[in-house]
C-alpha atoms as a PDB file:
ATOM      1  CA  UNK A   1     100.219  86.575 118.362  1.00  0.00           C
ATOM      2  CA  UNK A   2      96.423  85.904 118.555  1.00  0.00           C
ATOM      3  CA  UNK A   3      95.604  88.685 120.494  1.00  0.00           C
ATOM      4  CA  UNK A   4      97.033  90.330 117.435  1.00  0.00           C
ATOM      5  CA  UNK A   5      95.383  88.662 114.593  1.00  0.00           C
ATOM      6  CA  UNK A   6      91.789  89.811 116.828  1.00  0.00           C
ATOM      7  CA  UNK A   7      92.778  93.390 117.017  1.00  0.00           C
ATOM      8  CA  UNK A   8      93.646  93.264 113.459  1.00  0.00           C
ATOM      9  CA  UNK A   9      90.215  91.705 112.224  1.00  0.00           C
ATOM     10  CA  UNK A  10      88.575  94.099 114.570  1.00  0.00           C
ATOM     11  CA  UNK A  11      89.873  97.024 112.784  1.00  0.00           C
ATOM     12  CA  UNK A  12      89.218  95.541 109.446  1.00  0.00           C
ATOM     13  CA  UNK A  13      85.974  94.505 110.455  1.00  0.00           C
ATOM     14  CA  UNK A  14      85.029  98.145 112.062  1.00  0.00           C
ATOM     15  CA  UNK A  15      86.576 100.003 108.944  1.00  0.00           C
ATOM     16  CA  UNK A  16      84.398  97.804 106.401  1.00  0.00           C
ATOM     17  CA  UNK A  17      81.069  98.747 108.919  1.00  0.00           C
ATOM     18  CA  UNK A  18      82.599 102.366 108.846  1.00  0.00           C
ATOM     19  CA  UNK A  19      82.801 102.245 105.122  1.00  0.00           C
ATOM     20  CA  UNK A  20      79.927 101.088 104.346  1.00  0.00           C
ATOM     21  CA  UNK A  21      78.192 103.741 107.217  1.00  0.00           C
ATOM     22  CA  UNK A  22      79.718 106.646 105.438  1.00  0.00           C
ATOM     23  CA  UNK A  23      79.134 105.425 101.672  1.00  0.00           C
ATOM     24  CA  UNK A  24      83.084 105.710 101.265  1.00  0.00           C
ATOM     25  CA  UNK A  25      84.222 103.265  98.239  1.00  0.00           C
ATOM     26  CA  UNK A  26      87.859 103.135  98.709  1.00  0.00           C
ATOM     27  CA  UNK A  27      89.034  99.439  97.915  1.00  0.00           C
ATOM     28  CA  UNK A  28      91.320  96.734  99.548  1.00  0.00           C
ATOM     29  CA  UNK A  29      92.870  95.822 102.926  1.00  0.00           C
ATOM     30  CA  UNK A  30      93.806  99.239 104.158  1.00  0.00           C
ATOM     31  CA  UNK A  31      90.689 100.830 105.090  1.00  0.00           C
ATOM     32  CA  UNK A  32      91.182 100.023 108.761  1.00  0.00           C
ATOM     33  CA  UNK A  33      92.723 102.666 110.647  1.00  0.00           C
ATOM     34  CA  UNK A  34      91.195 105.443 108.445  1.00  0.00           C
ATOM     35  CA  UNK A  35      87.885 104.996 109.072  1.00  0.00           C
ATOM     36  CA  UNK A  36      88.494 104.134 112.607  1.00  0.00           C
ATOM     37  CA  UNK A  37      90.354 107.449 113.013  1.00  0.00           C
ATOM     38  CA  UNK A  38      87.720 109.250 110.999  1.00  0.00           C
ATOM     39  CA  UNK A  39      84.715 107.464 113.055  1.00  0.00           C
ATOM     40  CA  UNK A  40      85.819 108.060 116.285  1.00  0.00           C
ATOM     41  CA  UNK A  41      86.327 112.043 115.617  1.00  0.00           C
ATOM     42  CA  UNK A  42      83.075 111.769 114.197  1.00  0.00           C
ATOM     43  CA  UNK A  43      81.679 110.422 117.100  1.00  0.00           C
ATOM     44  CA  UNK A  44      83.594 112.662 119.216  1.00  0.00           C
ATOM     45  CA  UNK A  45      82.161 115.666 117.065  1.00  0.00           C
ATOM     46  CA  UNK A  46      78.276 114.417 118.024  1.00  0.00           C
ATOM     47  CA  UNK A  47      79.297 113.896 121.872  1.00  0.00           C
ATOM     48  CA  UNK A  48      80.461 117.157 122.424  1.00  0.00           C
ATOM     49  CA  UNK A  49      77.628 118.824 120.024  1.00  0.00           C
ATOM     50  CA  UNK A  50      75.188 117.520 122.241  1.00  0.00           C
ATOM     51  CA  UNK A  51      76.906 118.351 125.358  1.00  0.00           C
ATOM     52  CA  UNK A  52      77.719 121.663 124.420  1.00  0.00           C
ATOM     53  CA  UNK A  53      74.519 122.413 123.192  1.00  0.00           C
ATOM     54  CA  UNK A  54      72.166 125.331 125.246  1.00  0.00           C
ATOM     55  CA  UNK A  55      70.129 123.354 127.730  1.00  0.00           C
ATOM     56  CA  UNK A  56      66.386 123.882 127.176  1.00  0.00           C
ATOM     57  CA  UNK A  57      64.683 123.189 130.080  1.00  0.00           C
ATOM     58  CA  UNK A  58      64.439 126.044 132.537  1.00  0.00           C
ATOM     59  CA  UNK A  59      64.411 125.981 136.620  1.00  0.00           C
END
C-alpha cells in the first residue's frame, strides 16, 4: 500500500515538472500519466535523433 501511494506521488509529481516543462495548462489531479507518456516519447524522440544522426568526424 505505500509502495503505492510513492509511485502515485511520483507520477503526480513528474507530470506537474512535465507540465510545467512543456507550458501545458491542463488543470487537476489527472495530469500524471499523460505527461509521463508524452515525456518519455519525447525523450525517446531526442535519443534516437541523436543516435541516428550522420556522424561527423571522419577516419
Amino acid at each position: 500500500m505505500l509502495v503505492a501511494i510513492f509511485i502515485i506521488l511520483a507520477l503526480q509529481l513528474t507530470g506537474e515538472a512535465l507540465q510545467k516543462y512543456f507550458n501545458l495548462t491542463i488543470p487537476g489531479p489527472v495530469i500524471g500519466n499523460e505527461y509521463v507518456i508524452f515525456g518519455l516519447r519525447h525523450i525517446k524522440l531526442k535519443i534516437d535523433r541523436n543516435f541516428n544522426a550522420p556522424n561527423p568526424v571522419q577516419y
